[in-house]
Each structure stands twice: as C-alpha cells, then as structure tokens.
C-alpha atoms as a PDB file:
ATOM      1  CA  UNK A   1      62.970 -15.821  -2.538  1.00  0.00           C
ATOM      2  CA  UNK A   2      66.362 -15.771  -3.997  1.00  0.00           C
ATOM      3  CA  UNK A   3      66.839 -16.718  -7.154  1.00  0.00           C
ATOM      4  CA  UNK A   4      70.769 -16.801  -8.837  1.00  0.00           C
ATOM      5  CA  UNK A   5      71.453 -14.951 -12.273  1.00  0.00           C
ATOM      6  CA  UNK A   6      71.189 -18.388 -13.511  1.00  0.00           C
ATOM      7  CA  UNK A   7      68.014 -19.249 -12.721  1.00  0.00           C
ATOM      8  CA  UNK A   8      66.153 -15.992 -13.423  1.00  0.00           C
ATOM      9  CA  UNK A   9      67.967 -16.586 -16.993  1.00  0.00           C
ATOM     10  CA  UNK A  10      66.300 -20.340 -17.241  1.00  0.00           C
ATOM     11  CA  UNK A  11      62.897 -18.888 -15.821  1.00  0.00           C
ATOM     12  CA  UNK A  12      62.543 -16.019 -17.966  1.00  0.00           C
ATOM     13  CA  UNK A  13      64.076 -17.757 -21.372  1.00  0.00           C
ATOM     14  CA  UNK A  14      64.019 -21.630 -20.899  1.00  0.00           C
ATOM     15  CA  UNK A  15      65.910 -23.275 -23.320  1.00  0.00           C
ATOM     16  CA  UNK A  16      64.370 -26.430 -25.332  1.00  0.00           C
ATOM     17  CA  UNK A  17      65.223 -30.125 -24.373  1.00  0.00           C
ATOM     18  CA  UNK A  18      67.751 -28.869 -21.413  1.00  0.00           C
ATOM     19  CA  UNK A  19      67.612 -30.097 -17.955  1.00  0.00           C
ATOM     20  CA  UNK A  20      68.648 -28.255 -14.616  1.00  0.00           C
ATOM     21  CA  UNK A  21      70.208 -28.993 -12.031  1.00  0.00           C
ATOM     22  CA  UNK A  22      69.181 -26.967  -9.023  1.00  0.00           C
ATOM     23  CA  UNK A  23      69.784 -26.205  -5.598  1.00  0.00           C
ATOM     24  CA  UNK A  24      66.481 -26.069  -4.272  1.00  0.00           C
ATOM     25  CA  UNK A  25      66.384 -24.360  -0.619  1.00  0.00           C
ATOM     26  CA  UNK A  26      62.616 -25.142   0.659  1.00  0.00           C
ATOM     27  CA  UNK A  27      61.395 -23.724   4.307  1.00  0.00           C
ATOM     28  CA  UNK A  28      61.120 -26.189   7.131  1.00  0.00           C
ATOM     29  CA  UNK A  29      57.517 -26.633   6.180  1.00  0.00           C
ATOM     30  CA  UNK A  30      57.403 -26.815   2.734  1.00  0.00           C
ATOM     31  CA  UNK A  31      59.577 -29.737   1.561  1.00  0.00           C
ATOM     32  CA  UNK A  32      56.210 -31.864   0.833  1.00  0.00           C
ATOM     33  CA  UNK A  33      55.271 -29.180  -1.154  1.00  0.00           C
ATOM     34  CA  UNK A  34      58.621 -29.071  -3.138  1.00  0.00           C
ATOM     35  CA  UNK A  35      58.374 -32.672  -3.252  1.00  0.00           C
ATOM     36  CA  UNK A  36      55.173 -32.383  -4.912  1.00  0.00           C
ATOM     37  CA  UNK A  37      55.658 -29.815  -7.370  1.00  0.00           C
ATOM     38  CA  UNK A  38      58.958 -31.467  -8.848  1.00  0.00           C
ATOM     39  CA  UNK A  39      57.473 -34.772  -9.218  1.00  0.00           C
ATOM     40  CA  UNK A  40      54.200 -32.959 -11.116  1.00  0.00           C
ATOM     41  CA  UNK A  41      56.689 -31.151 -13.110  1.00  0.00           C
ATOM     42  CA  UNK A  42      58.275 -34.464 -14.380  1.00  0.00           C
ATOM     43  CA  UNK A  43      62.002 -33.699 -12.384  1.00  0.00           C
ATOM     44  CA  UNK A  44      63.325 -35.965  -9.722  1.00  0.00           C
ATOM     45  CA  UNK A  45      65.038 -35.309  -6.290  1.00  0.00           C
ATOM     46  CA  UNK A  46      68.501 -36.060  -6.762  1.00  0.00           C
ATOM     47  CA  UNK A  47      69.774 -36.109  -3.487  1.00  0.00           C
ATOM     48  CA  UNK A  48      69.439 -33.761  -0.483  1.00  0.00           C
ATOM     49  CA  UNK A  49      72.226 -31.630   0.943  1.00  0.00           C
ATOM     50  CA  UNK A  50      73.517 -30.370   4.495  1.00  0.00           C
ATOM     51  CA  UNK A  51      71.051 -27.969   6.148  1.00  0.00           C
ATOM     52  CA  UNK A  52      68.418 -28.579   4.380  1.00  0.00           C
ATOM     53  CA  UNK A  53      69.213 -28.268   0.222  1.00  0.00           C
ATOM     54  CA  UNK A  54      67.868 -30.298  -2.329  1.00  0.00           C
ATOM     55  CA  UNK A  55      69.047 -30.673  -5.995  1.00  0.00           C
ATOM     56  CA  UNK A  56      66.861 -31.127  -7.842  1.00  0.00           C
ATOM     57  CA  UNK A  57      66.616 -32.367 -12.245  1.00  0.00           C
ATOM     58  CA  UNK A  58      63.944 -30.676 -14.500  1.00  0.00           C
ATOM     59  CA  UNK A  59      63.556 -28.879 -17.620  1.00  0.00           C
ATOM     60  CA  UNK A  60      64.359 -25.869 -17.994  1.00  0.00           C
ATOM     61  CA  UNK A  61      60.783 -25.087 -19.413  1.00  0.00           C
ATOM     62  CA  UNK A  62      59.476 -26.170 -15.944  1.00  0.00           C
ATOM     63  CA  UNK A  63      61.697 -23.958 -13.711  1.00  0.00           C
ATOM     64  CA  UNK A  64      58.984 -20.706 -13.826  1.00  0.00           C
ATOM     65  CA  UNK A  65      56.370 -23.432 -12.454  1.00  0.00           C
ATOM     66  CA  UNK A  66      58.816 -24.196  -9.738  1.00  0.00           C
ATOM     67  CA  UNK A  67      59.746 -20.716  -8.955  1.00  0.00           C
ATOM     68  CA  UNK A  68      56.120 -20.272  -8.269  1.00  0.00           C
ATOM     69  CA  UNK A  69      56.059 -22.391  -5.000  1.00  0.00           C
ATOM     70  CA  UNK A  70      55.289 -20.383  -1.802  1.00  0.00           C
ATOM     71  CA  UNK A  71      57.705 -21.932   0.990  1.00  0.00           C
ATOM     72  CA  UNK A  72      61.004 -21.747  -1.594  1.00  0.00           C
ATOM     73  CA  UNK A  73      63.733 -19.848   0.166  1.00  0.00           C
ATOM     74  CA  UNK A  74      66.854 -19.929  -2.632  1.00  0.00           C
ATOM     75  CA  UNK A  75      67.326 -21.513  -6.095  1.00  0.00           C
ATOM     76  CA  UNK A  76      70.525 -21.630  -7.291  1.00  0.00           C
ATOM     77  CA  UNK A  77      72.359 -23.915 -10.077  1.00  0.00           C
ATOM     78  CA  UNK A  78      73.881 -26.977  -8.802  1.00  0.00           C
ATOM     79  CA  UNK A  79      77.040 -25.258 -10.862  1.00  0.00           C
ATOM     80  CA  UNK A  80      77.017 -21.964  -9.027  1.00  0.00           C
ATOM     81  CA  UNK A  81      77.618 -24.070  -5.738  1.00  0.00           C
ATOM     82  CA  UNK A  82      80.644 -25.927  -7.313  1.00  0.00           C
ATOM     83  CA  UNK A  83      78.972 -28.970  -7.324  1.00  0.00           C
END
C-alpha cells in the first residue's frame, strides 16, 4: 500500500481534534470493506472520484485504524491531489 508523506505523518503522530481528508484508493473488491471501516471509525464518504477514489473525512487519530485495512491500494491527502 502506498501511503503519501502526509499520511504516514497523521498515522504515526495524529494530531488532536483534526479531521482528514483523504484519498482513499480501495481494490475492486474491497470498497465494502472501506465502507465499513470508515463508518466504524466515525468518518463519512465524501464523495467518490474517477477510477475508483474515494475521499474520505476522519480524525486524524483514526487514520492508523484505516491504514490497517487489507484491500487499500493508496492513501493520499485530498490536498496532495490539488483538490
């Protein structure tokens, strides 16, 4: 899984009370898993995006949880894409 500078930051040292906004890239089969996981997490599913992105809300404390998920291709910062 890739995960941009960004995002290993947020994983490794979350900050307190700060949401994400995340490119979530799941594989063709796990998208009800990724679905799942955000929802148990307490983030939402913003919107999805051509070939098969998602962004994705949470808190920061959440993203290790997320990076966790087996089926997760990329993660990268809504910012990082220009978004």
């Amino acid at each position: 899984m890739y995960l941009s500078h960004p995002v290993r930051r947020m994983r490794d040292d979350p900050l307190d009370d700060e949401v994400a906004a995340l490119r979530v890239e799941p594989a063709d089969d796990a998208r009800a898993a990724l679905e799942s996981r955000v929802e148990s997490l307490g983030g939402s599913l913003e919107r999805e995006l051509q070939f098969g992105g998602i962004v994705v809300s949470l808190a920061e404390s959440a993203v290790s949880d997320l990076c966790e998920l087996d089926g997760i291709e990329r993660i990268e910062t809504v910012d990082t894409l220009g978004y």
